[in-house]
C-alpha atoms as a PDB file:
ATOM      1  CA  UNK A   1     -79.628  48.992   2.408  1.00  0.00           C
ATOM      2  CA  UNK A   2     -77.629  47.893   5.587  1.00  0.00           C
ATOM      3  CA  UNK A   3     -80.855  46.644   7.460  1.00  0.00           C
ATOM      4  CA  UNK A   4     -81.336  44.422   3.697  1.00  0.00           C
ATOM      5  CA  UNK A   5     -77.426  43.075   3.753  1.00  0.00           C
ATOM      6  CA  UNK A   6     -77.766  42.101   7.635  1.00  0.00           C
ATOM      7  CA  UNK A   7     -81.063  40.535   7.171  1.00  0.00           C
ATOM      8  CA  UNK A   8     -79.655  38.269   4.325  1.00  0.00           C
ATOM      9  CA  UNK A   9     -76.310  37.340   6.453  1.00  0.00           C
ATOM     10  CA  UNK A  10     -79.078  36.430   9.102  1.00  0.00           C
ATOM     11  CA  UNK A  11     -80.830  34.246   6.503  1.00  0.00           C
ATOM     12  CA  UNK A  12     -77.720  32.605   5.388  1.00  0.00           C
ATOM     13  CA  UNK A  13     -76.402  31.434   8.769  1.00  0.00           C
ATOM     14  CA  UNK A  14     -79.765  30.352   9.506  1.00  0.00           C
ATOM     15  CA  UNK A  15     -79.774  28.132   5.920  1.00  0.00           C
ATOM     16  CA  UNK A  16     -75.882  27.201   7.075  1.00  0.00           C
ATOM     17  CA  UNK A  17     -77.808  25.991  10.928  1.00  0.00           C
ATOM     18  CA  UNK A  18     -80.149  24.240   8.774  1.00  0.00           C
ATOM     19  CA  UNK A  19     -77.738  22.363   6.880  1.00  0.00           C
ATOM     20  CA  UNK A  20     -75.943  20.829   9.971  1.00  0.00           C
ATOM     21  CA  UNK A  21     -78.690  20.066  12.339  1.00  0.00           C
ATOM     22  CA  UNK A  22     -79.538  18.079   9.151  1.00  0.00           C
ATOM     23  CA  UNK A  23     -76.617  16.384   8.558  1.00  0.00           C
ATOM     24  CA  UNK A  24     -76.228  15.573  12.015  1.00  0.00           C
ATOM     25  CA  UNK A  25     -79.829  14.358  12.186  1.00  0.00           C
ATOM     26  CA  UNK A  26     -79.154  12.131   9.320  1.00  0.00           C
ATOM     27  CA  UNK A  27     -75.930  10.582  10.565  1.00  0.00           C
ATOM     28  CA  UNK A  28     -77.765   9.949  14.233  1.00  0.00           C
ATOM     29  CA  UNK A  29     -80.272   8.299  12.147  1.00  0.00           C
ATOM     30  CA  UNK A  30     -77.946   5.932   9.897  1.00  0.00           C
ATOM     31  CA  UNK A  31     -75.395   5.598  12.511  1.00  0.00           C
ATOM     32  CA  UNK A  32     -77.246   4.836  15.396  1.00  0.00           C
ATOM     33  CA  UNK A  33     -79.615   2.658  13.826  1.00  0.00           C
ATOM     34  CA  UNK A  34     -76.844   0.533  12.602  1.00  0.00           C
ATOM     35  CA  UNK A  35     -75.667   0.038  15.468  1.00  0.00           C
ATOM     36  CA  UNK A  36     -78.777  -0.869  17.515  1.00  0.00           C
ATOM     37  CA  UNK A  37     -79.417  -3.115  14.962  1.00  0.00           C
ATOM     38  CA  UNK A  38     -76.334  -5.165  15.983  1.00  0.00           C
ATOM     39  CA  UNK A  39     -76.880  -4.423  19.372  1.00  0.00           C
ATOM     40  CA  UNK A  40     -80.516  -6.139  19.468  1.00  0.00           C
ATOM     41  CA  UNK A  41     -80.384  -8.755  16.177  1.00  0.00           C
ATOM     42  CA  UNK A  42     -76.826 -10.152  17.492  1.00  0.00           C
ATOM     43  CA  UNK A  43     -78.626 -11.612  20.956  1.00  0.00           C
ATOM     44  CA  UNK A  44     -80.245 -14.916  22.178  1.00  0.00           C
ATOM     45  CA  UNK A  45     -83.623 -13.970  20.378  1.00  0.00           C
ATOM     46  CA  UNK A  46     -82.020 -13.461  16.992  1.00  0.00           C
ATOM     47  CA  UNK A  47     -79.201 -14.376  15.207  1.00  0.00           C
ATOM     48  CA  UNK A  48     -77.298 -16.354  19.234  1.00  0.00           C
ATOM     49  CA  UNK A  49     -81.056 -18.481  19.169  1.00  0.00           C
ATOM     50  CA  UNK A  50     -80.321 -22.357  18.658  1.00  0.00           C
ATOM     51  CA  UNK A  51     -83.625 -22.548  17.311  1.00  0.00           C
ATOM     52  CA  UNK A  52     -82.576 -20.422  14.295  1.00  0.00           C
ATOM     53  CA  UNK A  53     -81.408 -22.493  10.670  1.00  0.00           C
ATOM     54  CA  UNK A  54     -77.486 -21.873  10.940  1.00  0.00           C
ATOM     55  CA  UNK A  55     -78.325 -20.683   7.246  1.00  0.00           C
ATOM     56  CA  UNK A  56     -80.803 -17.875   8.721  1.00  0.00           C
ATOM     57  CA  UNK A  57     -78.050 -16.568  11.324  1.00  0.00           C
ATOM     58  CA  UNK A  58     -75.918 -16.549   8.517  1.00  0.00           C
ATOM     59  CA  UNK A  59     -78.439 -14.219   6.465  1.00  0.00           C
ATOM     60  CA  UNK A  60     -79.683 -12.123   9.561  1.00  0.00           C
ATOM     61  CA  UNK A  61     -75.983 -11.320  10.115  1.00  0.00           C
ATOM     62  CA  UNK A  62     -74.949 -10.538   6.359  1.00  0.00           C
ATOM     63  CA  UNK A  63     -78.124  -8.247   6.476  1.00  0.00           C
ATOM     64  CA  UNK A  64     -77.000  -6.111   9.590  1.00  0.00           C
ATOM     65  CA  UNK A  65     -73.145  -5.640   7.857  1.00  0.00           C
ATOM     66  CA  UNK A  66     -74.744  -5.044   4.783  1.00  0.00           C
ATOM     67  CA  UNK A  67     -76.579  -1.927   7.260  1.00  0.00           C
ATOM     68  CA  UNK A  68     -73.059  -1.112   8.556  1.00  0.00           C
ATOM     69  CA  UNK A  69     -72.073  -0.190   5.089  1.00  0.00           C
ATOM     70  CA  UNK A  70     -74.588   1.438   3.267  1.00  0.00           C
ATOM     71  CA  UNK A  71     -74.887   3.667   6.928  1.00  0.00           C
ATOM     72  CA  UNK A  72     -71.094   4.557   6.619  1.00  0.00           C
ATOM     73  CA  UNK A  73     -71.432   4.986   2.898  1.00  0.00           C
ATOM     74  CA  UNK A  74     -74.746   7.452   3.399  1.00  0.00           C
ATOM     75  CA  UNK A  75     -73.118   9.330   5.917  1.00  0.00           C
ATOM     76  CA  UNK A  76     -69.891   9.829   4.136  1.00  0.00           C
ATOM     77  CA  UNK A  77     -71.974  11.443   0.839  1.00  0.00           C
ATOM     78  CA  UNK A  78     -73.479  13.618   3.538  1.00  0.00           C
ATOM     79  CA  UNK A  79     -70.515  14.951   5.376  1.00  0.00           C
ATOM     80  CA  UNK A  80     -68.213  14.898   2.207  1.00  0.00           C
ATOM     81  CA  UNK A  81     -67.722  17.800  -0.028  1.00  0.00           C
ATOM     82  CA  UNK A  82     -69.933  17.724  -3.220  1.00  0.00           C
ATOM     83  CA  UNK A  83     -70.887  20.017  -6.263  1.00  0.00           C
ATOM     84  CA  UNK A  84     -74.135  18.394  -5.664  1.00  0.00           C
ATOM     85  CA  UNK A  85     -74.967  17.746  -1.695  1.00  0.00           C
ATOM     86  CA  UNK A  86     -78.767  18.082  -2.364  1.00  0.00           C
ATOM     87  CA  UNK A  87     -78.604  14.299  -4.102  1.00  0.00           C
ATOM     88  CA  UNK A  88     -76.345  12.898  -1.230  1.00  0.00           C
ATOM     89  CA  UNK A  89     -78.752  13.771   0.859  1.00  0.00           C
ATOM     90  CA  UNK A  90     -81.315  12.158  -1.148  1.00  0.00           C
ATOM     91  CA  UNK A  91     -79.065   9.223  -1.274  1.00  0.00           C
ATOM     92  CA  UNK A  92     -78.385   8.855   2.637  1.00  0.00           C
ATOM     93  CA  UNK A  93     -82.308   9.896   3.314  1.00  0.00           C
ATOM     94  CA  UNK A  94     -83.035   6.700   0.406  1.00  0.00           C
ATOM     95  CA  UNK A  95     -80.928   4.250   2.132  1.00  0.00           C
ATOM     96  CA  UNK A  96     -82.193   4.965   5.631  1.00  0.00           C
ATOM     97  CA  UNK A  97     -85.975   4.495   3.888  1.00  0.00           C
ATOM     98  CA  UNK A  98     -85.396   1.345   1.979  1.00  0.00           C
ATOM     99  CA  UNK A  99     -84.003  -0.308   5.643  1.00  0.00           C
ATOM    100  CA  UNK A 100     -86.688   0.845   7.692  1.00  0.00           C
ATOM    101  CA  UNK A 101     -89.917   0.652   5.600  1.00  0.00           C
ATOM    102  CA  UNK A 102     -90.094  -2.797   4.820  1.00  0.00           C
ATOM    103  CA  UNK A 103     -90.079  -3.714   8.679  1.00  0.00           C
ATOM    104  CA  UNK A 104     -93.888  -2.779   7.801  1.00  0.00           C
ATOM    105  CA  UNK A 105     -94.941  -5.119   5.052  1.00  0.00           C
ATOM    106  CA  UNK A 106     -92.131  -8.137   5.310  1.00  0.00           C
ATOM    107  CA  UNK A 107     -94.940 -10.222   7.019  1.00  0.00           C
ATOM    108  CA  UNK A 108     -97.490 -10.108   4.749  1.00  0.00           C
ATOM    109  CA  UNK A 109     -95.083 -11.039   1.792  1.00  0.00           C
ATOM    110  CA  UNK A 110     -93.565 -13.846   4.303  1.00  0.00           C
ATOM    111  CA  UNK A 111     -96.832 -14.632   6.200  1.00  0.00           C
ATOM    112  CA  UNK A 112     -94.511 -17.566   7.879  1.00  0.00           C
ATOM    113  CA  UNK A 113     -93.022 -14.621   9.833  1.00  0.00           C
ATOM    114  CA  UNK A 114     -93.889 -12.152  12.084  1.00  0.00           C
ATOM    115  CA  UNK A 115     -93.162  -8.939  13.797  1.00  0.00           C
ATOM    116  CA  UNK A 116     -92.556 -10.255  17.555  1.00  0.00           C
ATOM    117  CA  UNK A 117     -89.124 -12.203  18.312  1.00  0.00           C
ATOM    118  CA  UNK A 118     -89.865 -13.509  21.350  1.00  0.00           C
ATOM    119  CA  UNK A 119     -92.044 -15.673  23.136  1.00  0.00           C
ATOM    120  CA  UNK A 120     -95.657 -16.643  21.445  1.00  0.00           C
ATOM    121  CA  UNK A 121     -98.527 -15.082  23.371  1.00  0.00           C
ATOM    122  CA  UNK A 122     -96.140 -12.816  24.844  1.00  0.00           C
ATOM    123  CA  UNK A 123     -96.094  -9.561  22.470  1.00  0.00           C
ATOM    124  CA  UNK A 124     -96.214  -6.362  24.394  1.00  0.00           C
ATOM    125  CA  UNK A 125     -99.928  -4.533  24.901  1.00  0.00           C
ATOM    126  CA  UNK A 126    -100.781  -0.877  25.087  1.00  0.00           C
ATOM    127  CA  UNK A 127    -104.421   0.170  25.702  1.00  0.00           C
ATOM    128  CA  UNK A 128    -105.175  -3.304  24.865  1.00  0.00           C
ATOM    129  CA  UNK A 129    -103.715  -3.456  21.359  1.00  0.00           C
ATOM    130  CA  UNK A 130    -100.815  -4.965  19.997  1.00  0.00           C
ATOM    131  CA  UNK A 131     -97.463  -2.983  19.979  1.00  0.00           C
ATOM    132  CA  UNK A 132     -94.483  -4.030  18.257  1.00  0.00           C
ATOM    133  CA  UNK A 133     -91.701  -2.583  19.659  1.00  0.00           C
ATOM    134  CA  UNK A 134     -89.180  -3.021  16.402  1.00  0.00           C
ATOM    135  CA  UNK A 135     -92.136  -0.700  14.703  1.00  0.00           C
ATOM    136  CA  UNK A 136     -92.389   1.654  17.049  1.00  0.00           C
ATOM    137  CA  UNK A 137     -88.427   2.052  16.179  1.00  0.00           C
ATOM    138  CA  UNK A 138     -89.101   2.074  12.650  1.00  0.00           C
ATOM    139  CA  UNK A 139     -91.599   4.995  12.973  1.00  0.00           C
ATOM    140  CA  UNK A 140     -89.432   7.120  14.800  1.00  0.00           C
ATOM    141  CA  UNK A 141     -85.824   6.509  12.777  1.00  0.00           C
ATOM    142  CA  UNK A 142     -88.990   7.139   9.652  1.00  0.00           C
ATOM    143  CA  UNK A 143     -89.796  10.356  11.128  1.00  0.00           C
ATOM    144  CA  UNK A 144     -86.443  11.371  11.783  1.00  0.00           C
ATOM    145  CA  UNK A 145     -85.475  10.808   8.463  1.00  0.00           C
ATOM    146  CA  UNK A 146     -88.280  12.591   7.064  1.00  0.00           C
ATOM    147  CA  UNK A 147     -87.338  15.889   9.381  1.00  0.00           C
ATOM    148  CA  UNK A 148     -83.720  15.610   8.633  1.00  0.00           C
ATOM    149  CA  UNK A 149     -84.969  15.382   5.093  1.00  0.00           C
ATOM    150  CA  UNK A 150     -87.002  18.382   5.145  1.00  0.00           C
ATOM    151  CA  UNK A 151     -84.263  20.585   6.990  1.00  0.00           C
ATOM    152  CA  UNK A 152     -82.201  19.489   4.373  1.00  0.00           C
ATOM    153  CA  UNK A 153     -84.586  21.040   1.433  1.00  0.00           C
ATOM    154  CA  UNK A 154     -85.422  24.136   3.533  1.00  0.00           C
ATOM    155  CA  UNK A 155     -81.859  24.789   4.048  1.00  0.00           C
ATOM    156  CA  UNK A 156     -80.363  24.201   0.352  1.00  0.00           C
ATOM    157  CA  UNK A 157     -77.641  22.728   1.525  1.00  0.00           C
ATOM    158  CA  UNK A 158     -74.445  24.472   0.681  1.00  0.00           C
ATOM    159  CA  UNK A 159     -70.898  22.568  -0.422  1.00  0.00           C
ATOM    160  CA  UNK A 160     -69.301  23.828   3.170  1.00  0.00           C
ATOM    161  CA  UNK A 161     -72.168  23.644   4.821  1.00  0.00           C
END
C-alpha cells in the first residue's frame, strides 16, 4: 500500500512539473513574441520606412499593441487562479495560434504583398530555396505552442498548479 501512495505523490508532482514548464512555455511564447514583434516591425524596414503609407505605419503599429494585449491578457488567464485553467490555457494557446498562423496564408489573400521586407531579389537562400526568415519564426513560436499545449493536457492542470 505504501509503495501505491508514494508512487501516486510521484505522479502528482510530476503532473504539478507538467503544469509549470507549461505555463512558463506559454508565457515565453506570448511574451517574447510580443516583444520581438516590436523589436523587428518598429525598424527602418517596417513601420520607421518612408516608403510606407503613413496610414499603413499607423495599422502595422495598432496591430503589434493589439499583440501586446491579447499576450498580457493570455498570460494572465494562464498564471491566474481559475476553477477552470484547462480553458485558459486553451485561450492563451488560441491567441498565440490566431497571431502566428496567418503569417502563412496573408499573401495569397493579399497577393500585392509578400513574405520578405527587405530588398527585392534579396530574400535569404538555403540549399537553394527560398527561406523566409519571419516563417521560420512562426514555425517555431507554432511548435512551441503546440508542446506547451500538449504539456498542458498531459498534466491536467491543477488551480495551484
Amino acid at each position: 500500500m505504501e509503495r501505491i501512495r508514494i508512487a501516486k505523490v510521484r505522479i502528482a508532482k510530476l503532473k504539478v512539473i507538467k503544469a509549470k514548464v507549461a505555463k512558463v512555455l506559454m508565457t515565453f511564447v506570448l511574451l517574447s513574441g510580443s516583444l520581438l514583434s516590436f523589436v523587428l516591425d518598429w525598424s527602418p524596414n517596417h513601420l520607421l520606412n518612408p516608403l510606407w503609407h503613413p496610414h499603413a505605419r499607423f495599422h502595422g503599429a495598432l496591430l503589434l499593441f493589439l499583440l501586446a494585449g491579447v499576450s498580457v491578457i493570455g498570460t494572465w488567464l494562464i498564471w491566474r487562479r481559475s476553477r477552470e485553467p484547462e480553458v485558459a490555457f486553451r485561450v492563451a494557446a488560441a491567441l498565440s495560434v490566431a497571431y502566428w498562423t496567418p503569417l502563412f496564408y496573408i499573401p495569397f489573400l493579399l497577393p500585392s504583398s509578400t513574405w520578405w521586407a527587405g530588398k527585392p531579389g534579396a530574400e535569404p537562400h538555403f540549399n537553394g530555396m527560398v527561406v523566409y526568415p519571419n516563417l521560420v519564426v512562426a514555425a517555431l513560436f507554432l511548435l512551441l505552442t503546440a508542446a506547451a499545449y500538449r504539456l498542458s493536457r498531459t498534466a491536467s492542470v491543477e488551480e495551484d498548479a
